[in-house]
C-alpha atoms as a PDB file:
ATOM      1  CA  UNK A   1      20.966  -0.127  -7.768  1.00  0.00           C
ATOM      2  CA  UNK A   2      18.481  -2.174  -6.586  1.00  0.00           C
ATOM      3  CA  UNK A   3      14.643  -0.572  -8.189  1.00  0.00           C
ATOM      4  CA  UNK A   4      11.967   0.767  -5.504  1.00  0.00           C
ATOM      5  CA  UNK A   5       9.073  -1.827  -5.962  1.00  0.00           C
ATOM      6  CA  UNK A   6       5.967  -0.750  -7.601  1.00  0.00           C
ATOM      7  CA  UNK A   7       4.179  -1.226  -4.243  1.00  0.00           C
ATOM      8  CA  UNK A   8       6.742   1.006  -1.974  1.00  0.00           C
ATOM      9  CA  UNK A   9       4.537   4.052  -1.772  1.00  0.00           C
ATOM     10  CA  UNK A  10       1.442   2.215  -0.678  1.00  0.00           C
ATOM     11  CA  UNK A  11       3.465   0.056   2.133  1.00  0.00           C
ATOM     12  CA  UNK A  12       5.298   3.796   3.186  1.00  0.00           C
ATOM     13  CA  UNK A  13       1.468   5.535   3.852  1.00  0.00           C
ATOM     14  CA  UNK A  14       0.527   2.504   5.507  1.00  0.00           C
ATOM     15  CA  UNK A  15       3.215   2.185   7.350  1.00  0.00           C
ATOM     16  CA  UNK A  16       2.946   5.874   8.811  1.00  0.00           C
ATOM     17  CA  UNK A  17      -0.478   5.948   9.250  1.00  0.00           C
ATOM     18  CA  UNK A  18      -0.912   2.704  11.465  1.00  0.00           C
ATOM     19  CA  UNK A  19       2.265   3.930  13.224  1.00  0.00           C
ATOM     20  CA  UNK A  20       2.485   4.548  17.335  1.00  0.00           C
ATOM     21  CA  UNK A  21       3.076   7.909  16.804  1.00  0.00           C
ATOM     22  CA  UNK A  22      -1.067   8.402  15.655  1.00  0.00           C
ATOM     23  CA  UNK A  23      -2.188   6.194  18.388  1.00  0.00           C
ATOM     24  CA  UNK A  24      -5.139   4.519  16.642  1.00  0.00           C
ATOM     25  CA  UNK A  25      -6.563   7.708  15.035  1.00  0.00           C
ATOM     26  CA  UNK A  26      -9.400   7.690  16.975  1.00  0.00           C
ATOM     27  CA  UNK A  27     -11.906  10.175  16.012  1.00  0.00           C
ATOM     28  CA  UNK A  28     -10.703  13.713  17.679  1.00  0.00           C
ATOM     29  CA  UNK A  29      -7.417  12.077  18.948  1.00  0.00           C
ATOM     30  CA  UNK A  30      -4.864  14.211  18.194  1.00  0.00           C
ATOM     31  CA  UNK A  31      -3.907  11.142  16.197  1.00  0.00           C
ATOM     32  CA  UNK A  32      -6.170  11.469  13.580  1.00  0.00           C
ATOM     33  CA  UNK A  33      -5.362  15.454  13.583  1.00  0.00           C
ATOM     34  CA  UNK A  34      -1.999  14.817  12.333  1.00  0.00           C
ATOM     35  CA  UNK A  35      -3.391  11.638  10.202  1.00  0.00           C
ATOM     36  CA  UNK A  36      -5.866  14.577   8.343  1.00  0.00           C
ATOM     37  CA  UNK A  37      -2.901  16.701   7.830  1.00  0.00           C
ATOM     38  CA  UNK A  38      -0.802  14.290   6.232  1.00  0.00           C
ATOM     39  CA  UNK A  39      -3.835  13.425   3.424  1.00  0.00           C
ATOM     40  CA  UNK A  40      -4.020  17.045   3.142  1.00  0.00           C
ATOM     41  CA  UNK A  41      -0.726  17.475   2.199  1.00  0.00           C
ATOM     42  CA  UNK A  42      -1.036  14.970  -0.490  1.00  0.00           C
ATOM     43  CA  UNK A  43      -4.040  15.874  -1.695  1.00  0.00           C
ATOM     44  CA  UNK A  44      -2.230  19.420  -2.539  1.00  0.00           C
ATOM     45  CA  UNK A  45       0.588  17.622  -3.619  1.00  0.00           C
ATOM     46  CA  UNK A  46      -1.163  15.606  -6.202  1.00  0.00           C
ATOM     47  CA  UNK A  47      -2.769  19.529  -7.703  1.00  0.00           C
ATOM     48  CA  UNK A  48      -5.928  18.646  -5.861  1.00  0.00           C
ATOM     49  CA  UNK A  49      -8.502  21.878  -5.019  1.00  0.00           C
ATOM     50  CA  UNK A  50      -8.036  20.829  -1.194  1.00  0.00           C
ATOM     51  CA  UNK A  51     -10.298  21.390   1.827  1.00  0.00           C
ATOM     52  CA  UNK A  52     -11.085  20.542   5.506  1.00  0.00           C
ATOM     53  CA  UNK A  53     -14.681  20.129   7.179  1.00  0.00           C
ATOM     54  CA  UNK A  54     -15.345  20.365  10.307  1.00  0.00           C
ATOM     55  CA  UNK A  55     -17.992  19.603  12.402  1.00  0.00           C
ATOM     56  CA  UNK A  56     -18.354  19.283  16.279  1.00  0.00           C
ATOM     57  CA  UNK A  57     -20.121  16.179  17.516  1.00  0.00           C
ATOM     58  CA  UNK A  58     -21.013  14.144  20.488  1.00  0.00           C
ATOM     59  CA  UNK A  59     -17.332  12.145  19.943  1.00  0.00           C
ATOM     60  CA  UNK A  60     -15.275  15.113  19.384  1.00  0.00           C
ATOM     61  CA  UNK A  61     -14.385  16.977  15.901  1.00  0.00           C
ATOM     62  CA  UNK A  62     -15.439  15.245  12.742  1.00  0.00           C
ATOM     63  CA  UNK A  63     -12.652  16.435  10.223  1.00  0.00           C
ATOM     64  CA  UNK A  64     -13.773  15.505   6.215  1.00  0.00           C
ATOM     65  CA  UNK A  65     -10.996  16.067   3.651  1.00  0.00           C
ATOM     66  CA  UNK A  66     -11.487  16.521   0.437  1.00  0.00           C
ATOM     67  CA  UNK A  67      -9.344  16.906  -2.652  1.00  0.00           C
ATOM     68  CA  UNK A  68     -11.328  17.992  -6.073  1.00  0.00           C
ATOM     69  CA  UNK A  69      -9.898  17.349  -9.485  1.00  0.00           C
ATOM     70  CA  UNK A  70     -11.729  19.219 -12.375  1.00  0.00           C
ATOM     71  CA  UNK A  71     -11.109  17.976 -15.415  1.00  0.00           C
ATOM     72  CA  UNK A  72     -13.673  18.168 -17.465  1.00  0.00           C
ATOM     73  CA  UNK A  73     -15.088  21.730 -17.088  1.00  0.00           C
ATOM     74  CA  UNK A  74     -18.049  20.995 -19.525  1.00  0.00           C
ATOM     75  CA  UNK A  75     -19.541  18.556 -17.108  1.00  0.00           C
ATOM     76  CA  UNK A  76     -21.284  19.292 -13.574  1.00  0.00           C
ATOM     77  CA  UNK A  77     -20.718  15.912 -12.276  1.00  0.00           C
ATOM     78  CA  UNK A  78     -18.024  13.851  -9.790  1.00  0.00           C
ATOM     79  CA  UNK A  79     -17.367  10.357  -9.042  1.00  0.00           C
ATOM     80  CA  UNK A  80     -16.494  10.255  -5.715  1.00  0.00           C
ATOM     81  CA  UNK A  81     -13.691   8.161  -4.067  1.00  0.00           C
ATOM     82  CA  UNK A  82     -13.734   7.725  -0.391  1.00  0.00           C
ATOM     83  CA  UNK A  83     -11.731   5.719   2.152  1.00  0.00           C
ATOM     84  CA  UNK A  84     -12.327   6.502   6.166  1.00  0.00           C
ATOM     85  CA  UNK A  85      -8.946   7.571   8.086  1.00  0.00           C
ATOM     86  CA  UNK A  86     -10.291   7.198  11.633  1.00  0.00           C
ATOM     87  CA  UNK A  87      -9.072   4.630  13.489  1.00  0.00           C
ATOM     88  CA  UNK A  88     -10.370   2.359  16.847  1.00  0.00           C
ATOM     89  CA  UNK A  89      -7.529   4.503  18.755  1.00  0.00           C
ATOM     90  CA  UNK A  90      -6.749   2.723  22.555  1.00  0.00           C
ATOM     91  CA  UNK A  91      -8.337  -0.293  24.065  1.00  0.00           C
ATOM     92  CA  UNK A  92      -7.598  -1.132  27.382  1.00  0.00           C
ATOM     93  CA  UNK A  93      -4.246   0.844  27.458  1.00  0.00           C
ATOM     94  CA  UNK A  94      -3.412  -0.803  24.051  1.00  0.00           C
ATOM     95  CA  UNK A  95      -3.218   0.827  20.509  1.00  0.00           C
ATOM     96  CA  UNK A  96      -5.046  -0.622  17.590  1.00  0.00           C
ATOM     97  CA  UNK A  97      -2.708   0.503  14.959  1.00  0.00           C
ATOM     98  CA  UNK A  98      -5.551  -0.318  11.937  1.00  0.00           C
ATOM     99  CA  UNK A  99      -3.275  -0.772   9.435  1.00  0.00           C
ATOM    100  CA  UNK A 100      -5.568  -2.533   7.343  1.00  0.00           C
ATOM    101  CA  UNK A 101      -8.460  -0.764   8.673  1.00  0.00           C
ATOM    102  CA  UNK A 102      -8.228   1.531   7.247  1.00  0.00           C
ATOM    103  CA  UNK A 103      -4.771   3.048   6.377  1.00  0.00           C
ATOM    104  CA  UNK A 104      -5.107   0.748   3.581  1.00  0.00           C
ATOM    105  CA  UNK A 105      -7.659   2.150   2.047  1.00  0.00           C
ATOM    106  CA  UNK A 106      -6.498   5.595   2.851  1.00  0.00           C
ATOM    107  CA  UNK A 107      -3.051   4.685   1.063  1.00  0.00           C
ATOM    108  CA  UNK A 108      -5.114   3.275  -2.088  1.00  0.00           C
ATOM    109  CA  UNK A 109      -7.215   6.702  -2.030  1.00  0.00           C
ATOM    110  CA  UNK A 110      -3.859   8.934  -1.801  1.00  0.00           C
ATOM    111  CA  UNK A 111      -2.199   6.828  -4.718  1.00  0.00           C
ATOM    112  CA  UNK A 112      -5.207   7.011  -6.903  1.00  0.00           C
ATOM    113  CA  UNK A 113      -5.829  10.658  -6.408  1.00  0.00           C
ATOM    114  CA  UNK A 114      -2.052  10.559  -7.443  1.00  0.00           C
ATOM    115  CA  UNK A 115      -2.969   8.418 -10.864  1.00  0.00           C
ATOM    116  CA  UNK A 116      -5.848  10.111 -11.385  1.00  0.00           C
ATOM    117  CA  UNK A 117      -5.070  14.620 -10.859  1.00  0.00           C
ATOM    118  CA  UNK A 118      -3.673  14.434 -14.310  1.00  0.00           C
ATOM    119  CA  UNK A 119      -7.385  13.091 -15.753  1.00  0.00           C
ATOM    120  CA  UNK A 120     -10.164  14.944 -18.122  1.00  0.00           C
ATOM    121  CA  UNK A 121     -12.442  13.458 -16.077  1.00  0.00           C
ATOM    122  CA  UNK A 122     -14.222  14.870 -12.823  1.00  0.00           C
ATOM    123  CA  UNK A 123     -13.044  13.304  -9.252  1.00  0.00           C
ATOM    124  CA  UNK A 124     -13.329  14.058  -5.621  1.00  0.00           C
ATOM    125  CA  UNK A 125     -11.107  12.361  -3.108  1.00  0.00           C
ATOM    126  CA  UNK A 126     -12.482  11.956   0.201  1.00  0.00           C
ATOM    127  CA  UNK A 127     -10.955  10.715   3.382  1.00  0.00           C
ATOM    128  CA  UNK A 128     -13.807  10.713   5.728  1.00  0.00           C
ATOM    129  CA  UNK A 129     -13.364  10.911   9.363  1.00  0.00           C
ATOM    130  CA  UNK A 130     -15.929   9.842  12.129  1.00  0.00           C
ATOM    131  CA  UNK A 131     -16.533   5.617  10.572  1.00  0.00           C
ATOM    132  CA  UNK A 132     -15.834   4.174  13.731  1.00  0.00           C
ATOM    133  CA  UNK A 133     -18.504   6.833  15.723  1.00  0.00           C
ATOM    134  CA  UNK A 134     -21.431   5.886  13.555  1.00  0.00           C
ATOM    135  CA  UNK A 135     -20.187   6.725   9.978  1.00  0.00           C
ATOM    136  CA  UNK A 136     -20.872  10.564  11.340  1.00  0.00           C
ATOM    137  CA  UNK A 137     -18.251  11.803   8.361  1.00  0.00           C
ATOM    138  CA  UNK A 138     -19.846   9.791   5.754  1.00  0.00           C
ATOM    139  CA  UNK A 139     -23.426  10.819   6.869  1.00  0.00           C
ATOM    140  CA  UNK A 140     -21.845  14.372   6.545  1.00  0.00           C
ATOM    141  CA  UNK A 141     -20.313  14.221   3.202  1.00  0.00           C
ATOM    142  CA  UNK A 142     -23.802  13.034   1.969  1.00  0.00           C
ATOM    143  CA  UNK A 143     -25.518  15.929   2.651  1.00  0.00           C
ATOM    144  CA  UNK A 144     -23.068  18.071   0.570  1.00  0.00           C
ATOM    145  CA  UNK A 145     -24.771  19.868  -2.708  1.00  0.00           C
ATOM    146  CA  UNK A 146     -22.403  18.167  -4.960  1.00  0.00           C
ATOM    147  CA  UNK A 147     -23.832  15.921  -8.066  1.00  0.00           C
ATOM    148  CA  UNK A 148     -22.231  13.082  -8.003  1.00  0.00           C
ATOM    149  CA  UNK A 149     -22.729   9.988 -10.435  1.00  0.00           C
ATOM    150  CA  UNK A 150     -21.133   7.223  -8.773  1.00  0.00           C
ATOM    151  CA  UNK A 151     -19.473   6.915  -4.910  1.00  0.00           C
ATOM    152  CA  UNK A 152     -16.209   4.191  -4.622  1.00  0.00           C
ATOM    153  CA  UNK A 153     -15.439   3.383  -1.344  1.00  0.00           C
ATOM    154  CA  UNK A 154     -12.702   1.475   0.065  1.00  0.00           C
ATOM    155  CA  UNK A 155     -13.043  -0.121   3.186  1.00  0.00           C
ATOM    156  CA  UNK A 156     -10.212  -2.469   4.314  1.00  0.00           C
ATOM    157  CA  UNK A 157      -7.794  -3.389   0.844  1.00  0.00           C
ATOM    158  CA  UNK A 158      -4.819  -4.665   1.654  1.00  0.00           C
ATOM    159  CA  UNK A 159      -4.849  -8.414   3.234  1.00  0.00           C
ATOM    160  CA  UNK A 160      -5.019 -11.475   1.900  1.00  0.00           C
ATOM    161  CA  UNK A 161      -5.492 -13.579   5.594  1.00  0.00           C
ATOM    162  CA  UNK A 162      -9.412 -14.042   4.717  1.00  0.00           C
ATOM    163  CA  UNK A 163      -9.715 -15.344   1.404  1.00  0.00           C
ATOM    164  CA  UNK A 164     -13.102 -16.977  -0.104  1.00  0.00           C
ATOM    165  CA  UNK A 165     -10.927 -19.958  -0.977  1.00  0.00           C
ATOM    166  CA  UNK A 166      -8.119 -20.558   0.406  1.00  0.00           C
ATOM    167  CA  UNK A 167      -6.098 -21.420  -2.877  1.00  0.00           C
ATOM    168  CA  UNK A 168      -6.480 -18.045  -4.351  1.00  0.00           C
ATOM    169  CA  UNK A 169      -5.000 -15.454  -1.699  1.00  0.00           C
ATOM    170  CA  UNK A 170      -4.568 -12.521  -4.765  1.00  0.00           C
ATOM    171  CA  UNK A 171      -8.802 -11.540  -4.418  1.00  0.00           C
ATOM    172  CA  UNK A 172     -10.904  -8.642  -4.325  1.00  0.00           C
ATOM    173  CA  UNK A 173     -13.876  -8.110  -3.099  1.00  0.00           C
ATOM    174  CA  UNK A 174     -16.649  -5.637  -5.646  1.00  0.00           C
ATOM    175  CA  UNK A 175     -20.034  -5.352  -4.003  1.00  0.00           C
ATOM    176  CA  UNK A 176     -22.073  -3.183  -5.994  1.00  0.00           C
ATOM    177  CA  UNK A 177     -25.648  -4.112  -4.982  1.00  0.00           C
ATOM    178  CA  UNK A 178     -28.390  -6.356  -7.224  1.00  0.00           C
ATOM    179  CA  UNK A 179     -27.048  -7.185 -10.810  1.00  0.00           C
ATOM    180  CA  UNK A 180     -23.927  -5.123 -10.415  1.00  0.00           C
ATOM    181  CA  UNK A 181     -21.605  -8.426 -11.510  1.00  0.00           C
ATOM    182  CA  UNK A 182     -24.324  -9.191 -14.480  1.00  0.00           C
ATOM    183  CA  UNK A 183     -23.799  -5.777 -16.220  1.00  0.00           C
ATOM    184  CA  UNK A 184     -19.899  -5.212 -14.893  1.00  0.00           C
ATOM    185  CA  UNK A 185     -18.173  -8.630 -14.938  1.00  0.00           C
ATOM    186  CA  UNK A 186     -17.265  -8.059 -18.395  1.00  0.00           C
ATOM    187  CA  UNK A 187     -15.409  -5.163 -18.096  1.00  0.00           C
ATOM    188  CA  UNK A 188     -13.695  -5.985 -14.815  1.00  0.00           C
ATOM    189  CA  UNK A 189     -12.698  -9.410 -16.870  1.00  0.00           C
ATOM    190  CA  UNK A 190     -10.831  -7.364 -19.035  1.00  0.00           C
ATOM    191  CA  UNK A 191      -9.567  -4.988 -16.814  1.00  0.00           C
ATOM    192  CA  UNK A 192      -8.049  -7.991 -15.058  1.00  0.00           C
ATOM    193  CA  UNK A 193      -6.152  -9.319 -17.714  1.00  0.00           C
ATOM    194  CA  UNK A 194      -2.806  -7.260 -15.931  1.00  0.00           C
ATOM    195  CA  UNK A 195      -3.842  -7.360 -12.221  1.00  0.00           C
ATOM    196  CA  UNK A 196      -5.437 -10.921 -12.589  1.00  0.00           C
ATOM    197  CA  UNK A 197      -7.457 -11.161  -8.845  1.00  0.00           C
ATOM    198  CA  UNK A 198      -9.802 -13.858  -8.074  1.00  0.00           C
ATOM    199  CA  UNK A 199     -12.894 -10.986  -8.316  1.00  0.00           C
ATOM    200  CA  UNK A 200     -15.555 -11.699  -6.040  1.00  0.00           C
ATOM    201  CA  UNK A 201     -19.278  -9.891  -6.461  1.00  0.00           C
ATOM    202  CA  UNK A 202     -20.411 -11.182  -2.779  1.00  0.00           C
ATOM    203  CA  UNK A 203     -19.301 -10.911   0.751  1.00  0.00           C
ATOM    204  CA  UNK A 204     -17.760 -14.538   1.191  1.00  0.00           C
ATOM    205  CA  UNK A 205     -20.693 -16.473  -0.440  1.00  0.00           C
ATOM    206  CA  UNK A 206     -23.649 -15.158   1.615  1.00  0.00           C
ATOM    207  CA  UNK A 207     -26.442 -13.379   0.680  1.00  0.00           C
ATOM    208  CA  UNK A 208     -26.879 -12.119   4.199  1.00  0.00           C
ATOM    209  CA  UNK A 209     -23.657 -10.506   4.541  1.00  0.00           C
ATOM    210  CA  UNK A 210     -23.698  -9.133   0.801  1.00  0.00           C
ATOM    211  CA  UNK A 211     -26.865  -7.599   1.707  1.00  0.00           C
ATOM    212  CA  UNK A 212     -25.582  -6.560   5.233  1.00  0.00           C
ATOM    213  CA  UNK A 213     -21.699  -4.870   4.259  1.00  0.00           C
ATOM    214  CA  UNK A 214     -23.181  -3.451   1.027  1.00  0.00           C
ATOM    215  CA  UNK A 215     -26.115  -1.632   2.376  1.00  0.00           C
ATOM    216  CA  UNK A 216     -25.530  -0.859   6.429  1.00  0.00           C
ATOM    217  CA  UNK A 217     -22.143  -1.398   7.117  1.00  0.00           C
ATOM    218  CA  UNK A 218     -19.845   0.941   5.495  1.00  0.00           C
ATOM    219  CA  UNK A 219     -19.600   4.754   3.845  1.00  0.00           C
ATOM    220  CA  UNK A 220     -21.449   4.134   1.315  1.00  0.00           C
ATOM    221  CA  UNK A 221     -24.615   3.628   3.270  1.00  0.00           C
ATOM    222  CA  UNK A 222     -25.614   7.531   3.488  1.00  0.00           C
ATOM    223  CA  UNK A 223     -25.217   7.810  -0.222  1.00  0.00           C
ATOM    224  CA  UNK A 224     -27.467   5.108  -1.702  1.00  0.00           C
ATOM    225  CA  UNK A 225     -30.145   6.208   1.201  1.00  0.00           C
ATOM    226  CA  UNK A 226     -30.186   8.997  -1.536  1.00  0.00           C
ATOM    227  CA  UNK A 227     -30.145   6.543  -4.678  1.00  0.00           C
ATOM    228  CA  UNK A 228     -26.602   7.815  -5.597  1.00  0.00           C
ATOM    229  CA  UNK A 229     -24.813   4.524  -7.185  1.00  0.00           C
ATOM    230  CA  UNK A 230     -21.996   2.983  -5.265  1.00  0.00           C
ATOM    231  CA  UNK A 231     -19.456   0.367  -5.197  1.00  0.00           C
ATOM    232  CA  UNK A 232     -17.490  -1.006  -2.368  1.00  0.00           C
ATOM    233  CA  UNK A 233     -14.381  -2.489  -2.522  1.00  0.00           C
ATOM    234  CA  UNK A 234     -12.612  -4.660   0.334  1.00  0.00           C
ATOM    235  CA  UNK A 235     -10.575  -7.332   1.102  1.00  0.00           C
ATOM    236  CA  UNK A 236     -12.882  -8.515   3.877  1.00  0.00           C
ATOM    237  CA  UNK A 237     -12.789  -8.484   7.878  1.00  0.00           C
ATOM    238  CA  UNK A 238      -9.933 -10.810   9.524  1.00  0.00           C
ATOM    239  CA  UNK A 239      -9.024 -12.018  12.999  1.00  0.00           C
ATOM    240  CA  UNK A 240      -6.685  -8.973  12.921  1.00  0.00           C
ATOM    241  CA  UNK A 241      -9.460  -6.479  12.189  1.00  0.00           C
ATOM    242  CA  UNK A 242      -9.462  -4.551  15.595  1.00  0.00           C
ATOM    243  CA  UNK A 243      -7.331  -5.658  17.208  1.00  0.00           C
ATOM    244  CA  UNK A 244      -3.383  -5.216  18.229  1.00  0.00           C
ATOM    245  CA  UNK A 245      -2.430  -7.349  15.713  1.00  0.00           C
ATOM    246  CA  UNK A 246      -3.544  -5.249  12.843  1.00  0.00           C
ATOM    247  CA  UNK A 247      -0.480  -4.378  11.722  1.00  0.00           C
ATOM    248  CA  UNK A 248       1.224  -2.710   8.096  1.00  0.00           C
ATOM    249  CA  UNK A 249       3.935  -5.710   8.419  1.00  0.00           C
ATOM    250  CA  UNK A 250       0.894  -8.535   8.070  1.00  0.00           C
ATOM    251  CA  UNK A 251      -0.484  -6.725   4.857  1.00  0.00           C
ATOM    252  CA  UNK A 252       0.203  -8.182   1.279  1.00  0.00           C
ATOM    253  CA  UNK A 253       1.146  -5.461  -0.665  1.00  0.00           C
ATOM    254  CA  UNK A 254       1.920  -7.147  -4.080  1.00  0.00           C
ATOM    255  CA  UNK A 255      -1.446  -7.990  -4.100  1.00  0.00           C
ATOM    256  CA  UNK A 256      -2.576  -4.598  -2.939  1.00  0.00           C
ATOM    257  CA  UNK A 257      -0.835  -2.950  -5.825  1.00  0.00           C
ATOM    258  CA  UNK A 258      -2.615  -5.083  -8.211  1.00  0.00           C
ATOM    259  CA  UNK A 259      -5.625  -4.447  -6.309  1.00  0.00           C
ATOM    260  CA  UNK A 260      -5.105  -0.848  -6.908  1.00  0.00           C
ATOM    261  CA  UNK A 261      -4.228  -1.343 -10.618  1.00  0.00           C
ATOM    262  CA  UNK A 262      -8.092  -2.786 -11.436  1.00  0.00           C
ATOM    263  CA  UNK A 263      -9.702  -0.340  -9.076  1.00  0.00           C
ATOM    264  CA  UNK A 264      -7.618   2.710 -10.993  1.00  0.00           C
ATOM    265  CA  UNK A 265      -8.349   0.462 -14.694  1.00  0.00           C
ATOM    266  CA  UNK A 266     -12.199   0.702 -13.734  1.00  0.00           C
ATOM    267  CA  UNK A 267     -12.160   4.539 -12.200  1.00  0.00           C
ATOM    268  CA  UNK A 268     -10.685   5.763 -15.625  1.00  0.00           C
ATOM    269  CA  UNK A 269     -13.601   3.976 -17.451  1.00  0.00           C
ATOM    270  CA  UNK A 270     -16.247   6.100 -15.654  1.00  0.00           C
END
């Protein structure tokens, strides 16, 4: 009997999420409906406390899901996980399947929720709707009373078609703002040791960018508006980002696994 690889579950969400049944997932497609029923039936599969936000905006019905795991009852506060499900939908008459962007972040946030239900320590899962109308869910998750001590979002996770160099295709990307790699590279070098990624604590070399995908570009903007911590990770944009082309048969998911292996390693240490 041949053994299911260590990576099947990942591939199988991806795989279903980018599919032509959900169209794109745009936001309020009926796409992304049945994509924010699927993560809700995992989330309560996985023993998460499990709920749905709605809200009505100018681009049609924002739906937030959230699954919170409780395990340590003594403490008050959450690290958050996020990874948006929304999708570019139809262009032109053509679906953008956005299989890495971003059903494979939304794979790596249903498998960790997975790892981590079982923890002592305090987690909410979020798969936030709304990215590609603004960030509207993330700007709405933000504003919800919780106290959270750290946000880790994942925004695009499973290719290797853009790496920094072009000799080391098994990368991830860790942006965590000004001296983030000074006071974590240590721990994410031994973290590593199984996984072993080419770890990268800038956004292809450039200070620009860094500056630019860290702070305005993705779901963890609303969150350090309020000085709330946060950490990004990402495999970076490619020529198939948007686009027909973005497909789950063109991500690399070996190295996706092992990206999820560090990311889960460093989420446990919190």
């Amino acid at each position: 009997m041949l053994c299911r690889p260590s990576y099947a579950g990942l591939k199988e969400d991806v795989e279903y999420l980018s599919s032509p049944l959900l169209k794109g997932r745009a936001t309020g497609s009926t796409g992304a409906v049945e994509a924010s029923w699927y993560v809700q039936r995992r989330f309560r599969a996985a023993g998460l406390e499990t709920a749905v936000s709605f809200y009505r905006t100018p681009r049609g019905v924002v739906r937030n899901i959230t699954g919170i795991h409780k395990g340590n009852p003594k403490s008050s506060s959450y690290v958050l996980v996020t990874a948006y499900y929304d999708g570019m939908g139809e262009v032109d008459g053509e679906v953008l399947p956005g299989a890495d962007a971003n059903a494979s972040g939304v794979a790596m946030l249903l498998s960790l929720a997975d790892s981590l239900a079982g923890s002592r320590s305090n987690y909410i899962f979020a798969a936030i709707d709304g990215h590609n109308a603004g960030r509207i869910g993330a700007g709405l998750l933000a504003q919800q009373p919780w106290n959270i001590s750290l946000v880790a979002n994942i925004d695009i996770i499973g290719s290797t078609l853009a790496p920094p160099n072009k000799y080391r295709t098994d990368f991830l990307i860790v942006l965590g703002g000004d001296d983030f790699e000074k006071k974590n590279s240590k721990t994410f070098d031994h973290l590593n040791i199984g996984p072993h990624l080419r770890i990268y604590y800038d956004y292809y070399r450039s200070k620009g960018f860094t500056d630019y995908f860290y702070n305005t570009a993705s779901d963890q903007t609303p969150f350090l508006q309020k000085q709330i911590p946060a950490v990004m990770f990402t495999s970076g944009i490619t020529m198939n980002t948007n686009k027909p082309d973005d497909t789950f048969d063109t991500l690399d998911y070996d190295v996706m696994e092992r990206r999820r292996a560090l990311i889960l390693s460093w989420l446990k240490t919190l």
